[in-house]
C-alpha atoms as a PDB file:
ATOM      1  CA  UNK A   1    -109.745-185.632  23.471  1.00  0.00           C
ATOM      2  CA  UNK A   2    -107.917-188.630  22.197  1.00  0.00           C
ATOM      3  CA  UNK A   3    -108.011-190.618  18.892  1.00  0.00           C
ATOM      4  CA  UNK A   4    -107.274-194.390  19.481  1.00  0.00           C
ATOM      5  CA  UNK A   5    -108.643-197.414  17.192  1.00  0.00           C
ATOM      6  CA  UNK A   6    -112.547-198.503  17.326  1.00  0.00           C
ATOM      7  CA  UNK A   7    -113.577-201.104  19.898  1.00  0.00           C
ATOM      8  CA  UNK A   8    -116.564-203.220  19.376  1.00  0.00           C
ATOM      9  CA  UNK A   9    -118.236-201.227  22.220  1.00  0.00           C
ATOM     10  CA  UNK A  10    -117.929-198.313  20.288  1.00  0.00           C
ATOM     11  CA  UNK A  11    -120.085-199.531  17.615  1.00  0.00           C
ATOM     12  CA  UNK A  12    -123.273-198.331  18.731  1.00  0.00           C
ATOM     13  CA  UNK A  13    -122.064-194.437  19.702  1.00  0.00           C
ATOM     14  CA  UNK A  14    -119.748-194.000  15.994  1.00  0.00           C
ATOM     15  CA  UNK A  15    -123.281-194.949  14.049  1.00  0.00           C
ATOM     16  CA  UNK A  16    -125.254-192.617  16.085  1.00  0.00           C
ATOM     17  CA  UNK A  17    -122.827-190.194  15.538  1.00  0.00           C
ATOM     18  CA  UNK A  18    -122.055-190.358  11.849  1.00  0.00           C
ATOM     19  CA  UNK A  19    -126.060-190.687  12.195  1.00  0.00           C
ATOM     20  CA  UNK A  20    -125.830-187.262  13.590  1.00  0.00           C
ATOM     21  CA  UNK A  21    -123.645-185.447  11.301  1.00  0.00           C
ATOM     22  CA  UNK A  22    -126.123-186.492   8.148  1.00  0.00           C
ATOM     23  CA  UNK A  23    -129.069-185.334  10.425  1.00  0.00           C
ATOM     24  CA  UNK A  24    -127.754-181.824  11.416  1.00  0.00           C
ATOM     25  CA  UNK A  25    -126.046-181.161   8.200  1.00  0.00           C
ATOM     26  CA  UNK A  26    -128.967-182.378   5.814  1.00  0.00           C
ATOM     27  CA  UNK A  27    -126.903-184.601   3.741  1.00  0.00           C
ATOM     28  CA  UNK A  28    -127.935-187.180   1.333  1.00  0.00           C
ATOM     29  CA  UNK A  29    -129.107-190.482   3.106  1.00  0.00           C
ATOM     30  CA  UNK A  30    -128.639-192.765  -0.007  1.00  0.00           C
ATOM     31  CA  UNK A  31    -125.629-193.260  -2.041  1.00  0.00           C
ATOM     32  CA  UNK A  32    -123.514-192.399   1.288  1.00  0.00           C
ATOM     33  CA  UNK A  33    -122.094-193.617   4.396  1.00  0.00           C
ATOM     34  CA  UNK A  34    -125.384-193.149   5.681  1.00  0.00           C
ATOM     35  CA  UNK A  35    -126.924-195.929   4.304  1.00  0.00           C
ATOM     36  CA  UNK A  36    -124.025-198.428   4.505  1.00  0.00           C
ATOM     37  CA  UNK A  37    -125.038-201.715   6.091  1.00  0.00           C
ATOM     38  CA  UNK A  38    -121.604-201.782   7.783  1.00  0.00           C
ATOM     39  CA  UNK A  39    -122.629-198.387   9.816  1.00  0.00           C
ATOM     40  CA  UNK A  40    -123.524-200.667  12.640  1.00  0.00           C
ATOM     41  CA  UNK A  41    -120.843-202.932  12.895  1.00  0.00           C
ATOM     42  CA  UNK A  42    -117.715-200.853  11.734  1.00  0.00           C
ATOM     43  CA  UNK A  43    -115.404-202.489  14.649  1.00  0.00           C
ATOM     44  CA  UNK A  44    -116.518-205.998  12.356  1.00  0.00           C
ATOM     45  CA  UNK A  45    -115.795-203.841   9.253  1.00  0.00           C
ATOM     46  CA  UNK A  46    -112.268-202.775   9.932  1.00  0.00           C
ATOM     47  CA  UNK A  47    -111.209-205.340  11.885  1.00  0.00           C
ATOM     48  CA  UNK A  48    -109.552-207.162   9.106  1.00  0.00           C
ATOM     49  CA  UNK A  49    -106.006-206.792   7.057  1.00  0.00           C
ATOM     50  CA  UNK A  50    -104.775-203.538   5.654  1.00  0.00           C
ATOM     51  CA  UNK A  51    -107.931-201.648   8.054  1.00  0.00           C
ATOM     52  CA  UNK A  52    -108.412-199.812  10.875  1.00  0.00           C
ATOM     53  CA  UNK A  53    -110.797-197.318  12.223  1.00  0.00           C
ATOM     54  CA  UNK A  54    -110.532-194.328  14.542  1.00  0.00           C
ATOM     55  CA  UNK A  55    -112.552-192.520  16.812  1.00  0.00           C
ATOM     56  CA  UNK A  56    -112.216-189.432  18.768  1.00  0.00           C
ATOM     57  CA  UNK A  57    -113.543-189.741  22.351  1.00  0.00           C
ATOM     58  CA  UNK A  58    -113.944-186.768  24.467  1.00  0.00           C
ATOM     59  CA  UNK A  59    -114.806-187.735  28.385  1.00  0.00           C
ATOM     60  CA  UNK A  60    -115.805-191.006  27.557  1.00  0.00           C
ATOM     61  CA  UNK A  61    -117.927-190.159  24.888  1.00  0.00           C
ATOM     62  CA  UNK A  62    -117.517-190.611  20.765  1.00  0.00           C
ATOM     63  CA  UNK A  63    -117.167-187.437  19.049  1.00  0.00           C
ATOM     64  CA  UNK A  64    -116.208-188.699  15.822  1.00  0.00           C
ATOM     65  CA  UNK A  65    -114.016-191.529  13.814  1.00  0.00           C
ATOM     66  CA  UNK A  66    -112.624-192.171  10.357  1.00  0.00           C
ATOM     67  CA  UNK A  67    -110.808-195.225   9.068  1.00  0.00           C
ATOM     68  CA  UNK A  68    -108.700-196.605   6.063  1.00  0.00           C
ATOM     69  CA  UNK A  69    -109.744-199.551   4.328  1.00  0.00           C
ATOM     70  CA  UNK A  70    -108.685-201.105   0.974  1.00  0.00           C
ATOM     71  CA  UNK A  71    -110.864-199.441  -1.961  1.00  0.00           C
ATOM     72  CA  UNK A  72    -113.662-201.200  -2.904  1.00  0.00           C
ATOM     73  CA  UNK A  73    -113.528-203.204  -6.225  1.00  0.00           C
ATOM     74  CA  UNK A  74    -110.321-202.579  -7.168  1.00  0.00           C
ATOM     75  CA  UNK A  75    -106.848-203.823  -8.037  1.00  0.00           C
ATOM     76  CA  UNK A  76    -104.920-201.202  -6.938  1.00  0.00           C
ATOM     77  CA  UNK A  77    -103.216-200.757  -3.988  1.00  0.00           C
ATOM     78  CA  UNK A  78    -105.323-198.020  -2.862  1.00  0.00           C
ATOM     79  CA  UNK A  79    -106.634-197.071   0.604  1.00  0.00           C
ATOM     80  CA  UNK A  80    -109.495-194.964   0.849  1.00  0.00           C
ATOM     81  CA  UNK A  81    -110.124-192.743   3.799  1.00  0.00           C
ATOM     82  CA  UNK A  82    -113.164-193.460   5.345  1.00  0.00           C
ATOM     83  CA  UNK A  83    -116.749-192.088   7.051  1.00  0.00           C
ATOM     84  CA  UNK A  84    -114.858-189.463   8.484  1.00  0.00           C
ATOM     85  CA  UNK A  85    -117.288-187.667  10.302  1.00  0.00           C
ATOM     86  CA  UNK A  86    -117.103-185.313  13.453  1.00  0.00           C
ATOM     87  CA  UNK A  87    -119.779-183.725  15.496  1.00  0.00           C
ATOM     88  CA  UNK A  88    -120.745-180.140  15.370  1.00  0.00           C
ATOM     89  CA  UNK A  89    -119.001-179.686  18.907  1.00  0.00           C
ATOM     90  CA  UNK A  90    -115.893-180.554  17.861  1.00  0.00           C
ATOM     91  CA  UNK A  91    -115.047-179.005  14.746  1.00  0.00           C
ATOM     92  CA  UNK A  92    -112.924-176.257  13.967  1.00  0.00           C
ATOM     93  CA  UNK A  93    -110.246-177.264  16.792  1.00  0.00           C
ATOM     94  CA  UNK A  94    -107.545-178.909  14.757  1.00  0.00           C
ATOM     95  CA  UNK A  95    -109.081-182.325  15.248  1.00  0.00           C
ATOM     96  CA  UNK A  96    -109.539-183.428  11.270  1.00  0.00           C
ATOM     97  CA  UNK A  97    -106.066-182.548  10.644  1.00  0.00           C
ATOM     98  CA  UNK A  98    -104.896-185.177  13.742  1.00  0.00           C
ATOM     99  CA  UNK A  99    -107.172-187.555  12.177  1.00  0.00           C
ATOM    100  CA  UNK A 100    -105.939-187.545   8.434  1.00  0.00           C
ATOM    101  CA  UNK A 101    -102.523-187.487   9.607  1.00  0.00           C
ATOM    102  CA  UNK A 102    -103.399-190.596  11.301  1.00  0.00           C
ATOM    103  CA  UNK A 103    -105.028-192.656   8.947  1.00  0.00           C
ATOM    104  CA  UNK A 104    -102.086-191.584   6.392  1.00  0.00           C
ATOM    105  CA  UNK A 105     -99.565-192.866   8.541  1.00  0.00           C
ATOM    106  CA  UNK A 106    -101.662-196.047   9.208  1.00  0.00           C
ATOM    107  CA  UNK A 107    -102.018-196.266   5.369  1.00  0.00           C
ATOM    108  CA  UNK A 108     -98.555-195.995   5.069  1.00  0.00           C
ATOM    109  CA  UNK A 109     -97.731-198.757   7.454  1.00  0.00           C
ATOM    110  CA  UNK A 110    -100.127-201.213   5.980  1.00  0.00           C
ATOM    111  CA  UNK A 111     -98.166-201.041   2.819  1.00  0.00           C
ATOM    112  CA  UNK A 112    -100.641-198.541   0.766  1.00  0.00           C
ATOM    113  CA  UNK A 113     -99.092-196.406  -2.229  1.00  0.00           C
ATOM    114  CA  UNK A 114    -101.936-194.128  -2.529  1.00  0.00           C
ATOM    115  CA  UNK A 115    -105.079-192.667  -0.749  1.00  0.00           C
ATOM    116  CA  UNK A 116    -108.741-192.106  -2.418  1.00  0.00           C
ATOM    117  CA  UNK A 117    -111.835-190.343  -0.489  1.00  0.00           C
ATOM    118  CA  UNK A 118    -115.460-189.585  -1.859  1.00  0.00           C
ATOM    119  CA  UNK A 119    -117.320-186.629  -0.203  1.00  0.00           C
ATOM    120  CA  UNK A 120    -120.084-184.321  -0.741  1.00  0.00           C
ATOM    121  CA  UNK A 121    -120.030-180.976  -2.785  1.00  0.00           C
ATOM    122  CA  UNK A 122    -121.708-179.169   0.284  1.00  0.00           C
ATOM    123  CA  UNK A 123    -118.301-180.524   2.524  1.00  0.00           C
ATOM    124  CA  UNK A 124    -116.193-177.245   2.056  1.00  0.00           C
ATOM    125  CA  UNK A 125    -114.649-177.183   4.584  1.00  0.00           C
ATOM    126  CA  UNK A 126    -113.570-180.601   4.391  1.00  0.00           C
ATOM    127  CA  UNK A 127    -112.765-180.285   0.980  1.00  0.00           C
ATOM    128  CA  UNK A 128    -110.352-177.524   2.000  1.00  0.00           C
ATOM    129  CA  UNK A 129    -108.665-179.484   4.557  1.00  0.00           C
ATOM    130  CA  UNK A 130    -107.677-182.655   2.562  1.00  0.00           C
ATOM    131  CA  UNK A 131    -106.098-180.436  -0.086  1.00  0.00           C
ATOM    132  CA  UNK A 132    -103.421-178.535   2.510  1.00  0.00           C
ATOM    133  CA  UNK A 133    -103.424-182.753   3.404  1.00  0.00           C
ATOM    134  CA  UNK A 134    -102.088-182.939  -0.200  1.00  0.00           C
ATOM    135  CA  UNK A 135    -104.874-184.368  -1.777  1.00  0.00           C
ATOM    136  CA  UNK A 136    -106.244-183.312  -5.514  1.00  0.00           C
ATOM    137  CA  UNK A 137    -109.420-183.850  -7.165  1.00  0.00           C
ATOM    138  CA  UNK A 138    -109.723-186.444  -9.554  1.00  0.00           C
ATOM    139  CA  UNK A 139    -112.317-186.419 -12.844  1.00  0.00           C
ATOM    140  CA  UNK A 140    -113.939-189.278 -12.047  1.00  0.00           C
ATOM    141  CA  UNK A 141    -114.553-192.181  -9.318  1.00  0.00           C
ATOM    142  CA  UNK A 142    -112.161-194.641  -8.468  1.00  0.00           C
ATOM    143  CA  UNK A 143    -113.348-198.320  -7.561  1.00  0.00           C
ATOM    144  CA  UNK A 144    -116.775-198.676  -7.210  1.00  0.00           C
ATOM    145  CA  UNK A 145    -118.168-197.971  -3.676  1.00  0.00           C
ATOM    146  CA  UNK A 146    -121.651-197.484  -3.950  1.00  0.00           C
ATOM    147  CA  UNK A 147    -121.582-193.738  -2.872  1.00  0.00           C
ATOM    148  CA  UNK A 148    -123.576-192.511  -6.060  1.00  0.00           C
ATOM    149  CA  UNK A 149    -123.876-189.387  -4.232  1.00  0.00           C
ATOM    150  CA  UNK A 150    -120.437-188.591  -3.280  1.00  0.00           C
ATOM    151  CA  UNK A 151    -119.196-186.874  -7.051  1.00  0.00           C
ATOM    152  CA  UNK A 152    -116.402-185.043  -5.157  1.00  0.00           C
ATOM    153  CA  UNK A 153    -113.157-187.444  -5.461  1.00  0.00           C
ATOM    154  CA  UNK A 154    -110.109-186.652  -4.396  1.00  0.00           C
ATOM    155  CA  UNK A 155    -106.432-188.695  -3.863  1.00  0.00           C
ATOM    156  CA  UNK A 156    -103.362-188.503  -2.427  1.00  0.00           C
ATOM    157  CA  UNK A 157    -100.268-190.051  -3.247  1.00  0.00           C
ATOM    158  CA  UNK A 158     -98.602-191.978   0.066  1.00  0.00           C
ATOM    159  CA  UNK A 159     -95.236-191.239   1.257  1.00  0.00           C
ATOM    160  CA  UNK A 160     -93.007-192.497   3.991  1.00  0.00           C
ATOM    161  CA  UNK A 161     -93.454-188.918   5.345  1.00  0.00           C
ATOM    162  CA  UNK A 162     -96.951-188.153   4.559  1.00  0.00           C
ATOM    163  CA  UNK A 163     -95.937-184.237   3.427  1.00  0.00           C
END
């Protein structure tokens, strides 16, 4: 498996499989990721300053992506870490680790001082993950991304390092 950054060919397999992931798992379609019009275009999406997107491909096929992007609607100079999704297949084998570590360094490079992520209450798992990543919960939302059904948030403050 290798993680390298989204290619506009790769637009069509990364919204089928974040598709996927709401699908199998039952997650909320509205107020997500699920319902952003970007879903379909994310190479357009992050192909702009302080952005990028990654997927995973496994023998030619996407397996699963996540990005960093500048938050939405605010001042700061805050990343947030992105429809980070992964398919059933490939969980559990390090992978999410590879991919925050990743997107942190990216972050880092682009200049960001901190990192913000919205998920869902049911993503334990994930949850569990971005806090040995360093991340810690926050009381309320940060920026305003339209994920009404995300009330999990979580940062991380940025360092040259990433520990």
């Amino acid at each position: 498996m290798i993680i390298r950054e989204i290619q506009e060919q790769d637009n069509q397999q990364i919204a089928a499989v974040i598709r996927a992931v709401f699908m199998a798992d039952n997650f909320p379609k509205t107020g997500t990721a699920f319902a952003d019009a970007q879903l379909d275009f994310m190479f357009e999406a992050y192909d702009k300053p302080r952005a990028t997107y990654f997927v995973i491909e496994n023998e030619g096929k996407i397996v699963g992506g996540a990005g960093v992007s500048q938050l939405e609607n605010s001042t700061e100079n805050i990343c947030e870490l992105q429809k980070m999704y992964f398919l059933q297949e490939i969980r559990g084998k390090g992978i999410g680790f590879q991919m925050i570590q990743k997107c942190l360094e990216k972050a880092v490079e682009l200049g960001y001082e901190k990192c913000y992520l919205e998920t869902l209450p049911e993503m334990v798992a994930a949850q569990s993950l971005y806090q040995k990543m360093g991340f810690e919960y926050l009381c309320a939302p940060l920026g305003n991304t339209g994920h009404t059904t995300c009330p999990v948030w979580m940062i991380k403050e940025l360092t040259i390092d990433n520990k």
